[in-house]
N, C-alpha and C. Protein backbone atom coordinates (compact mmCIF):
# COMPACT_ATOMS: atom_id res chain seq x y z
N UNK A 1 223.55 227.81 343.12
CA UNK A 1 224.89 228.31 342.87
C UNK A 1 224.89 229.82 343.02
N UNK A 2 225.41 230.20 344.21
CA UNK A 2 225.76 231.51 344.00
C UNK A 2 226.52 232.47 343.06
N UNK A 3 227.69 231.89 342.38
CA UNK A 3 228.53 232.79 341.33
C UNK A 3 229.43 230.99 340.63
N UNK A 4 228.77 231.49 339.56
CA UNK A 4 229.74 230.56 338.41
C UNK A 4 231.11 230.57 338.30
N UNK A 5 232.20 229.97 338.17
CA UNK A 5 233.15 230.18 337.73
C UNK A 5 233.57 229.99 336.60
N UNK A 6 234.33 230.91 335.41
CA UNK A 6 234.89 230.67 334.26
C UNK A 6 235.84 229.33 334.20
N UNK A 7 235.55 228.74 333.29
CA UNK A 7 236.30 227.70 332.83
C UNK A 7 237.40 227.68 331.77
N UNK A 8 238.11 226.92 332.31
CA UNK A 8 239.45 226.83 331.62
C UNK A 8 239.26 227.22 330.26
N UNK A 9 238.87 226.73 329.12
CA UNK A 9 238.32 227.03 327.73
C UNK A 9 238.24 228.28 327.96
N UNK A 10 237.40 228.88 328.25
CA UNK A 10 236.96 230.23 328.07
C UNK A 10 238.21 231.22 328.49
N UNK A 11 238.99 230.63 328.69
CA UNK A 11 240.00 231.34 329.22
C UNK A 11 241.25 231.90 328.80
N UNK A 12 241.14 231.35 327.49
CA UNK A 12 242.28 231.38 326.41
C UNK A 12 241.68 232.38 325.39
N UNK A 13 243.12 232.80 324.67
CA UNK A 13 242.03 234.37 324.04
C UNK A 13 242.43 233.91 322.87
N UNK A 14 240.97 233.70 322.15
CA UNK A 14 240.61 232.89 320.86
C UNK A 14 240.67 233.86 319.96
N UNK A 15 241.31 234.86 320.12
CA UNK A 15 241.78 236.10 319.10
C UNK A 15 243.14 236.17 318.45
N UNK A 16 243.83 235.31 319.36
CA UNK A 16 245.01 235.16 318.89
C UNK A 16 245.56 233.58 318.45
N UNK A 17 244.70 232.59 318.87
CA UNK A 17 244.69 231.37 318.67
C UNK A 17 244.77 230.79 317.59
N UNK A 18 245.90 229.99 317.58
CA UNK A 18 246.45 229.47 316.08
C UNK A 18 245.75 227.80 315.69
N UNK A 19 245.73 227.18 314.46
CA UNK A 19 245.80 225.54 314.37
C UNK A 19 246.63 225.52 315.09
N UNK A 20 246.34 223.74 315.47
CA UNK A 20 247.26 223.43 316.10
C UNK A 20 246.85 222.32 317.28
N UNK A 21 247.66 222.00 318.13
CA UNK A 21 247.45 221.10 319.46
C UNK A 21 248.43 220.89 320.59
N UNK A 22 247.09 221.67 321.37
CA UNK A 22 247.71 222.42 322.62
C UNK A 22 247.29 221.17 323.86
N UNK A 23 247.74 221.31 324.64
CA UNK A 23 247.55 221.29 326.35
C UNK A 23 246.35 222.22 326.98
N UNK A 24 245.33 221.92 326.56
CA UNK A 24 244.67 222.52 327.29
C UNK A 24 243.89 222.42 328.99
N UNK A 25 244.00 221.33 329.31
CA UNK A 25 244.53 221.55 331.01
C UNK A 25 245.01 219.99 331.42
N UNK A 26 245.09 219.82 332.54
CA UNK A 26 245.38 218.74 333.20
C UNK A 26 244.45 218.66 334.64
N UNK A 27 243.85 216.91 335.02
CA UNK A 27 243.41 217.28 335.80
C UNK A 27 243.80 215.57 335.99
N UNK A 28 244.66 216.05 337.64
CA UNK A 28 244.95 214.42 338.21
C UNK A 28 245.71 214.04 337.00
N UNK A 29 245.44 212.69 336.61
CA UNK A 29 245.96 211.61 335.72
C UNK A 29 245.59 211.99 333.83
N UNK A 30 244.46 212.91 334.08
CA UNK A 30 244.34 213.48 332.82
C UNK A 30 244.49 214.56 331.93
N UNK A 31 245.03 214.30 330.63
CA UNK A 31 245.57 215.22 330.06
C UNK A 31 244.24 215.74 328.91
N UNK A 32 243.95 217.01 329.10
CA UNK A 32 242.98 217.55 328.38
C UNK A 32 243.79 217.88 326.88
N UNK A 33 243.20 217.36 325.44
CA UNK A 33 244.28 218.31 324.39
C UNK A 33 243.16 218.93 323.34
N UNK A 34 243.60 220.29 323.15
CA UNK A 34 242.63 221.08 322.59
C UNK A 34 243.56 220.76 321.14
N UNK A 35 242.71 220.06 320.08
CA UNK A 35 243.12 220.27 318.55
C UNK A 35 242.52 221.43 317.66
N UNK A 36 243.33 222.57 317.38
CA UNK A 36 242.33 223.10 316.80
C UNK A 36 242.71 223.17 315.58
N UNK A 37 241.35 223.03 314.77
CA UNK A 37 241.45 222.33 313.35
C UNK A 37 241.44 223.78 312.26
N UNK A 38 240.53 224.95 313.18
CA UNK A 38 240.19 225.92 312.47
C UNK A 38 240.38 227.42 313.40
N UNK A 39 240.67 228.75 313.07
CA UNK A 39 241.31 229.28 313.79
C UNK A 39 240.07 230.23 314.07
N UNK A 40 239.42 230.26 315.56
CA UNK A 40 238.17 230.47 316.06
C UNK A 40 237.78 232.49 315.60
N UNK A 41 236.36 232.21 314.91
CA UNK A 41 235.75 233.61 314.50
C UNK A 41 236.25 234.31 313.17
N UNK A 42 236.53 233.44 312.47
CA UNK A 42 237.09 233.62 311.23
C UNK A 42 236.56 233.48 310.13
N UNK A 43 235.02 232.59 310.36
CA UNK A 43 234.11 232.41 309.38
C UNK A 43 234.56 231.11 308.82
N UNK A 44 235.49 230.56 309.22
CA UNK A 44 235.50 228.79 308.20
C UNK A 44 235.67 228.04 309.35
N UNK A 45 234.64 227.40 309.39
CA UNK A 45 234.11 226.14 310.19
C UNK A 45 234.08 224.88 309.83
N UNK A 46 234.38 223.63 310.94
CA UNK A 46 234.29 222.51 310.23
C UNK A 46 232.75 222.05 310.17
N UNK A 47 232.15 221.81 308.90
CA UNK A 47 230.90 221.26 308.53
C UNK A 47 230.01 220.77 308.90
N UNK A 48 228.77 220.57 309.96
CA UNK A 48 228.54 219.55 310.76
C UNK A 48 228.72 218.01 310.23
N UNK A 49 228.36 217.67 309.21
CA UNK A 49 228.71 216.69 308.29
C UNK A 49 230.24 215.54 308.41
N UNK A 50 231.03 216.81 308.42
CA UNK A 50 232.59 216.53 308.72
C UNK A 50 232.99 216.37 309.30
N UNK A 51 232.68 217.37 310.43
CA UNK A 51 232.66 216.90 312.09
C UNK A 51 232.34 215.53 312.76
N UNK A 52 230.95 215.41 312.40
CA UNK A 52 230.72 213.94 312.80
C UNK A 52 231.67 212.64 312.10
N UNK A 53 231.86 212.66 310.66
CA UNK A 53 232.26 212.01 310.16
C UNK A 53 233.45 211.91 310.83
N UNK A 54 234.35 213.09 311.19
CA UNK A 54 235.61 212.94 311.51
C UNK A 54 235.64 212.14 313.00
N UNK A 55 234.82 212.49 313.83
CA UNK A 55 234.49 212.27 314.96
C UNK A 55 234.25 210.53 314.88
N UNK A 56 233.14 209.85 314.26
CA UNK A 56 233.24 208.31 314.34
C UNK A 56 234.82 208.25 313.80
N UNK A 57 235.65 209.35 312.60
CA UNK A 57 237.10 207.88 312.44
C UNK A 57 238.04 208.40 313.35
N UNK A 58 238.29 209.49 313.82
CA UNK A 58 239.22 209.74 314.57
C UNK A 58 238.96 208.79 315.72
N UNK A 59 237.35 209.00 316.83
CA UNK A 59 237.29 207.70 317.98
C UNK A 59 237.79 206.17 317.72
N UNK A 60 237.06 205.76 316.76
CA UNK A 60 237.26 203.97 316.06
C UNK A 60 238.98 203.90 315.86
N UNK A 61 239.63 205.04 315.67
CA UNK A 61 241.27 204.70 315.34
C UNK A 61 241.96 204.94 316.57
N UNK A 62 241.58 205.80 317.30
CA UNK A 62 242.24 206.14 318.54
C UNK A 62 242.01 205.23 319.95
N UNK A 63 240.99 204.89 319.43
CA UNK A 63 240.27 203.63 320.50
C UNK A 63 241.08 202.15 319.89
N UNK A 64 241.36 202.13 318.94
CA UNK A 64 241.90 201.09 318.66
C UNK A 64 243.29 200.80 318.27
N UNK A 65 243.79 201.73 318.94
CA UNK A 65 245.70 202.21 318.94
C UNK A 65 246.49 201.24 319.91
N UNK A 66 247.71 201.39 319.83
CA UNK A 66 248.46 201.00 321.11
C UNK A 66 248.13 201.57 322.52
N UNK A 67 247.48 202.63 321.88
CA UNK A 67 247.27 203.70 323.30
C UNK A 67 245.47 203.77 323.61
N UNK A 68 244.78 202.33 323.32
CA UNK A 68 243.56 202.08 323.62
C UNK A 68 243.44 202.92 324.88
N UNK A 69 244.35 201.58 325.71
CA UNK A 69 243.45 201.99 327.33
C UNK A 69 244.11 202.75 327.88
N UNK A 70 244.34 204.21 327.15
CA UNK A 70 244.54 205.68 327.91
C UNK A 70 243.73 206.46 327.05
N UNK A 71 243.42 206.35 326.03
CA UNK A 71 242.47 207.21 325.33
C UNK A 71 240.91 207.10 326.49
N UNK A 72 240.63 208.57 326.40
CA UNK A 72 239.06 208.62 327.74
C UNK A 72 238.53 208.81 326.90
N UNK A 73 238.39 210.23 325.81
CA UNK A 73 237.08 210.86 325.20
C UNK A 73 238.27 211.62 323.86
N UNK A 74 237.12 211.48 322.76
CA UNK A 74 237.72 212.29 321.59
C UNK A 74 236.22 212.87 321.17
N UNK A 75 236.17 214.30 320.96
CA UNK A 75 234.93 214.70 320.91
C UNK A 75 235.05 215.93 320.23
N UNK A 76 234.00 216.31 319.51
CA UNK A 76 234.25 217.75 318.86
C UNK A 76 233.66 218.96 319.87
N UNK A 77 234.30 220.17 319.08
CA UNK A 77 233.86 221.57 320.05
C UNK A 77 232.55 221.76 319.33
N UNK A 78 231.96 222.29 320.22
CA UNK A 78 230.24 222.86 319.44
C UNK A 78 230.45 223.87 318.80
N UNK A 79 231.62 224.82 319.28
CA UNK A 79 231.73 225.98 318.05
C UNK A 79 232.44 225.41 316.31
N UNK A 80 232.48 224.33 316.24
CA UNK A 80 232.83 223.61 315.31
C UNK A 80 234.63 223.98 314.66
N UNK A 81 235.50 224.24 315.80
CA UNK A 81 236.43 224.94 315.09
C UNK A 81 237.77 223.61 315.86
N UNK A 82 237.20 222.51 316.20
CA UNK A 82 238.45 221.57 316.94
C UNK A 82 237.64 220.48 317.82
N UNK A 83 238.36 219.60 318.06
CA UNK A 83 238.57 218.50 318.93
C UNK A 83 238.96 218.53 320.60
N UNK A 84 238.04 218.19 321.38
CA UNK A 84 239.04 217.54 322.76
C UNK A 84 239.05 216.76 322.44
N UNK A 85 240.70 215.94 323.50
CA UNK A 85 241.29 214.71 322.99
C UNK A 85 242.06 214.60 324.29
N UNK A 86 240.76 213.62 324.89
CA UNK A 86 241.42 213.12 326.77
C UNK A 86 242.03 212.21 326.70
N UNK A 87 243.18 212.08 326.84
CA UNK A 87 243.93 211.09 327.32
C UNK A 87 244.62 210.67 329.09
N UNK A 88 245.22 209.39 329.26
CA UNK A 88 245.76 209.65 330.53
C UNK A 88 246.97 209.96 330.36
N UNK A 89 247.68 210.27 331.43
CA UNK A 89 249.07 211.35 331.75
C UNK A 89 249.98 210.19 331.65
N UNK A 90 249.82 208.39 330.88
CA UNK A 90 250.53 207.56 330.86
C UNK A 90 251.25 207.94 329.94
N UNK A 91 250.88 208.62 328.72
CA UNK A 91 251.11 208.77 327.14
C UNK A 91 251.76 210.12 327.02
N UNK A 92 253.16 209.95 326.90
CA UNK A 92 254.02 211.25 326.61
C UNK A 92 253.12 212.22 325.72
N UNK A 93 253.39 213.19 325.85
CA UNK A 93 252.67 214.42 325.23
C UNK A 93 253.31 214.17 323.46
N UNK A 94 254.33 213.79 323.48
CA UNK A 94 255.23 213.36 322.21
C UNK A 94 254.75 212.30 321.58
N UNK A 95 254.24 210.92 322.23
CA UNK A 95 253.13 210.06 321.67
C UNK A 95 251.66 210.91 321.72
N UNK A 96 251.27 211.33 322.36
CA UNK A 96 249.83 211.93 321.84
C UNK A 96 250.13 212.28 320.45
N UNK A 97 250.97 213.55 320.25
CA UNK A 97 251.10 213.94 319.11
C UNK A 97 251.17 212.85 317.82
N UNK A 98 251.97 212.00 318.10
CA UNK A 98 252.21 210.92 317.16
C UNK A 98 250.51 210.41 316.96
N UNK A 99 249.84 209.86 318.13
CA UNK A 99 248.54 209.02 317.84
C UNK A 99 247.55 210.00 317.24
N UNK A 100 247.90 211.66 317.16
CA UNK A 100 246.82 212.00 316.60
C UNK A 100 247.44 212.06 314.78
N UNK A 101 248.45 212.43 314.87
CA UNK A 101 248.97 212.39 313.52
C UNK A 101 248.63 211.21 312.52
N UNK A 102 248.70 209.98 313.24
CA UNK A 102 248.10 209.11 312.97
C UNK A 102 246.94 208.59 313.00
N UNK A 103 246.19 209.19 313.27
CA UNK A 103 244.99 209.19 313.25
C UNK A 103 244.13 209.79 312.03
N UNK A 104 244.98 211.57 312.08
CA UNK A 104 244.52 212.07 311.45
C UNK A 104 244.94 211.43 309.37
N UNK A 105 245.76 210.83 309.65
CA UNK A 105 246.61 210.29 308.18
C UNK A 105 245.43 208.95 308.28
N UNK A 106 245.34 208.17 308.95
CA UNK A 106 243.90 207.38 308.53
C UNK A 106 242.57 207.57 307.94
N UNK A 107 242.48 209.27 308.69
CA UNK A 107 241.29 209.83 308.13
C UNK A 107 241.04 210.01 306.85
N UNK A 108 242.35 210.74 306.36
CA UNK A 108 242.70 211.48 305.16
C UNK A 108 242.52 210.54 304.22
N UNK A 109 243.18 208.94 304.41
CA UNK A 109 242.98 208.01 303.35
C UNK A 109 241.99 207.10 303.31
N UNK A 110 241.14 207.14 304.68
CA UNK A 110 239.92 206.45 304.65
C UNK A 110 238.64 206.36 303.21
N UNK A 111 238.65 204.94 302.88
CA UNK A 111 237.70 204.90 302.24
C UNK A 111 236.72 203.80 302.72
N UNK A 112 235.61 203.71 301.91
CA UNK A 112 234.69 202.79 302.59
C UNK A 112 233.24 203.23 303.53
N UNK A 113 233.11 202.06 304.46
CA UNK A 113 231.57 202.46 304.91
C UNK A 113 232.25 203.29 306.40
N UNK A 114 231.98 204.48 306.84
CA UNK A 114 232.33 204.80 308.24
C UNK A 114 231.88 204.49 309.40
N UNK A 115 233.05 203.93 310.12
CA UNK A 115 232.75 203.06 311.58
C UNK A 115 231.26 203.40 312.37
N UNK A 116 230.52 202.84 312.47
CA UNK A 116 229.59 203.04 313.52
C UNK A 116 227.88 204.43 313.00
N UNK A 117 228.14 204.17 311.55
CA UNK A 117 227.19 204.91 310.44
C UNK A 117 226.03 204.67 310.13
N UNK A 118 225.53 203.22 310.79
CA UNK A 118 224.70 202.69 310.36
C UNK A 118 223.25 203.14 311.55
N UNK A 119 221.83 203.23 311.03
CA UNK A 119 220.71 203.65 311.83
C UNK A 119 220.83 203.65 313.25
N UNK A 120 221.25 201.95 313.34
CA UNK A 120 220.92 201.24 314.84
C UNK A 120 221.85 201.72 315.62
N UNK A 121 223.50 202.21 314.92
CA UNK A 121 224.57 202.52 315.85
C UNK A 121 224.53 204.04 316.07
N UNK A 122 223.88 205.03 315.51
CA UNK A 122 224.43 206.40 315.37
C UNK A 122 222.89 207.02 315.62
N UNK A 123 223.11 208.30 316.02
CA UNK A 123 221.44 209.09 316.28
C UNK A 123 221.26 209.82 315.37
N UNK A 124 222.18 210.00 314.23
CA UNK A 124 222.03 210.82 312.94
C UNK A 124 222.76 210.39 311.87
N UNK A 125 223.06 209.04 311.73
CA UNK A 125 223.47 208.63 310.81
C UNK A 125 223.31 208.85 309.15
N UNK A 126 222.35 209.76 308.48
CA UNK A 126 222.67 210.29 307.12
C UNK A 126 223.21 211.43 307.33
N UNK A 127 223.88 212.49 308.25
CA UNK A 127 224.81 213.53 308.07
C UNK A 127 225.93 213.07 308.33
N UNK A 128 226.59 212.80 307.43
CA UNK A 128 228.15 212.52 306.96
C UNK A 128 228.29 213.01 305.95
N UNK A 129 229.87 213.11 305.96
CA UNK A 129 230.58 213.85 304.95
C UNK A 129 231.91 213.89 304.91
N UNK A 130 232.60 212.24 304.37
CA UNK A 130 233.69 211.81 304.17
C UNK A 130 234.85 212.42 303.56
N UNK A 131 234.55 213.26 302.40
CA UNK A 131 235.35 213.82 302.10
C UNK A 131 236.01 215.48 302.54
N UNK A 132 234.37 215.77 303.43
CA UNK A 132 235.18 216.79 303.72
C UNK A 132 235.66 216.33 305.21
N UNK A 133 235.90 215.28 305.64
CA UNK A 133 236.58 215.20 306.98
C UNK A 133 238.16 214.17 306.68
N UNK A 134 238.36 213.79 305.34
CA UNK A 134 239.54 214.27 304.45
C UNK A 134 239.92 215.11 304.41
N UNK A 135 239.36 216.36 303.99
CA UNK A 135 240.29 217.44 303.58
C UNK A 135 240.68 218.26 304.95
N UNK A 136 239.52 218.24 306.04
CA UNK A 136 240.05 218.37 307.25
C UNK A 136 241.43 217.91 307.78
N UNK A 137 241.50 216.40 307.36
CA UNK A 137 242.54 215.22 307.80
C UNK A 137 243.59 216.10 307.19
N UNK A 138 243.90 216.23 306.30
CA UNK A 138 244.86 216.23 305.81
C UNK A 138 245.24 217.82 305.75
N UNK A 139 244.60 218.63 305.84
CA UNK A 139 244.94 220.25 306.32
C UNK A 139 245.79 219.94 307.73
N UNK A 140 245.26 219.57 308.70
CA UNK A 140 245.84 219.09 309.68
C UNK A 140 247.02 218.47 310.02
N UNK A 141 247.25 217.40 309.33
CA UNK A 141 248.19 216.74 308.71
C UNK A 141 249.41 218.18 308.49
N UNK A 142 249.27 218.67 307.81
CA UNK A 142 250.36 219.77 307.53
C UNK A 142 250.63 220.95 308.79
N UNK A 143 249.61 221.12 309.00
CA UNK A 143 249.92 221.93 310.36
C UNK A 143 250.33 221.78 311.29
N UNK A 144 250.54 220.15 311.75
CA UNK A 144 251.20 218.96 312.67
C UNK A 144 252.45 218.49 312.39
N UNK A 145 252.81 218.58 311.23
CA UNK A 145 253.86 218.32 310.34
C UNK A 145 255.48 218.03 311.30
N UNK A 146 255.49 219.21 311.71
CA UNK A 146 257.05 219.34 312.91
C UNK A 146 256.35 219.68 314.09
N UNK A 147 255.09 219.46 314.66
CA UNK A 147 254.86 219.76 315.73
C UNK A 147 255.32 218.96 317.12
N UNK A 148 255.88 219.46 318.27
CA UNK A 148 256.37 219.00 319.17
C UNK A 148 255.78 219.73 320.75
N UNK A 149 256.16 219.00 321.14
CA UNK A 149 256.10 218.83 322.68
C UNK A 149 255.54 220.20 323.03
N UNK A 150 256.72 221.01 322.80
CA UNK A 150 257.15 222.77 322.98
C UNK A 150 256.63 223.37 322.28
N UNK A 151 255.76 223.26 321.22
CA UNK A 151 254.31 223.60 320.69
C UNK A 151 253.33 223.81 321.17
N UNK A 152 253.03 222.77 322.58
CA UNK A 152 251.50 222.91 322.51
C UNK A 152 251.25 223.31 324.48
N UNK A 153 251.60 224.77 323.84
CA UNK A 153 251.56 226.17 325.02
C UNK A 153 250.68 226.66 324.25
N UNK A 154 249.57 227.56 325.06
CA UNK A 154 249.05 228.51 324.34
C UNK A 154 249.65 229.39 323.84
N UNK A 155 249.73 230.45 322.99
CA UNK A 155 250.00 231.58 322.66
C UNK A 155 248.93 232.69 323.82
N UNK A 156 249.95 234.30 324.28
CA UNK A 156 249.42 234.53 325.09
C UNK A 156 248.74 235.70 324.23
């Protein structure tokens, strides 16, 4: 490779970047959505613990929606501050919002054993941390509250 090119992510100025859930690109049939849970370089991060935790219930609920077979990938950022959340371009940007809202309100009230926790299913199955991917849920939850369509522009 002669010269790298910057990528979309890197491209947004995480100085001014709010919670929230944006559009962060499109490619073909897919819709990239950046959730961000925590507002990047600020010193409060989501937990690794929480992260994962949130990560098996947000996938297991979103995979198992009306909107199964357009959900691609739900995955956390390594800087621990949000979610990608691929979907296809079938699912109004107005239902995304809805399936994560709902998602995230499953999280919040989830109790019990978490989807897919066990040795044989997971590569680190004793770092969890249910409650704090509750209090995640439900911080979120409020910041989503009236969020729409015409929301999820970056800020420049």
């Amino acid at each position: 490779m002669s010269e790298l090119r910057r990528i979309a992510s890197f491209s947004i100025n995480h100085d001014v970047l709010q919670k929230g859930m944006y559009v962060s690109r499109i490619d073909g049939d897919v819709v990239t959505y950046d959730i961000r849970m925590k507002r990047p370089n600020q010193g409060d991060y989501v937990s690794n613990p929480a992260l994962h935790t949130f990560e098996h219930l947000f996938a297991t609920y979103a995979r198992n929606s009306r909107f199964s077979d357009s959900v691609i990938y739900v995955g956390p950022m390594g800087c621990r501050t949000g979610f990608y959340f691929l979907m296809r371009d079938d699912v109004s940007k107005a239902d995304a919002i809805a399936l994560v809202k709902e998602s995230f309100a499953f999280i919040a009230d989830f109790e019990g054993d978490i989807p897919g926790a066990t040795r044989k299913e997971c590569g680190n199955y004793l770092e969890h941390d249910l409650e704090g991917a509750r209090a995640v849920a439900q911080d979120m939850l409020d910041v989503l509250r009236d969020w729409t369509p015409e929301d999820m522009t970056y800020a420049e």
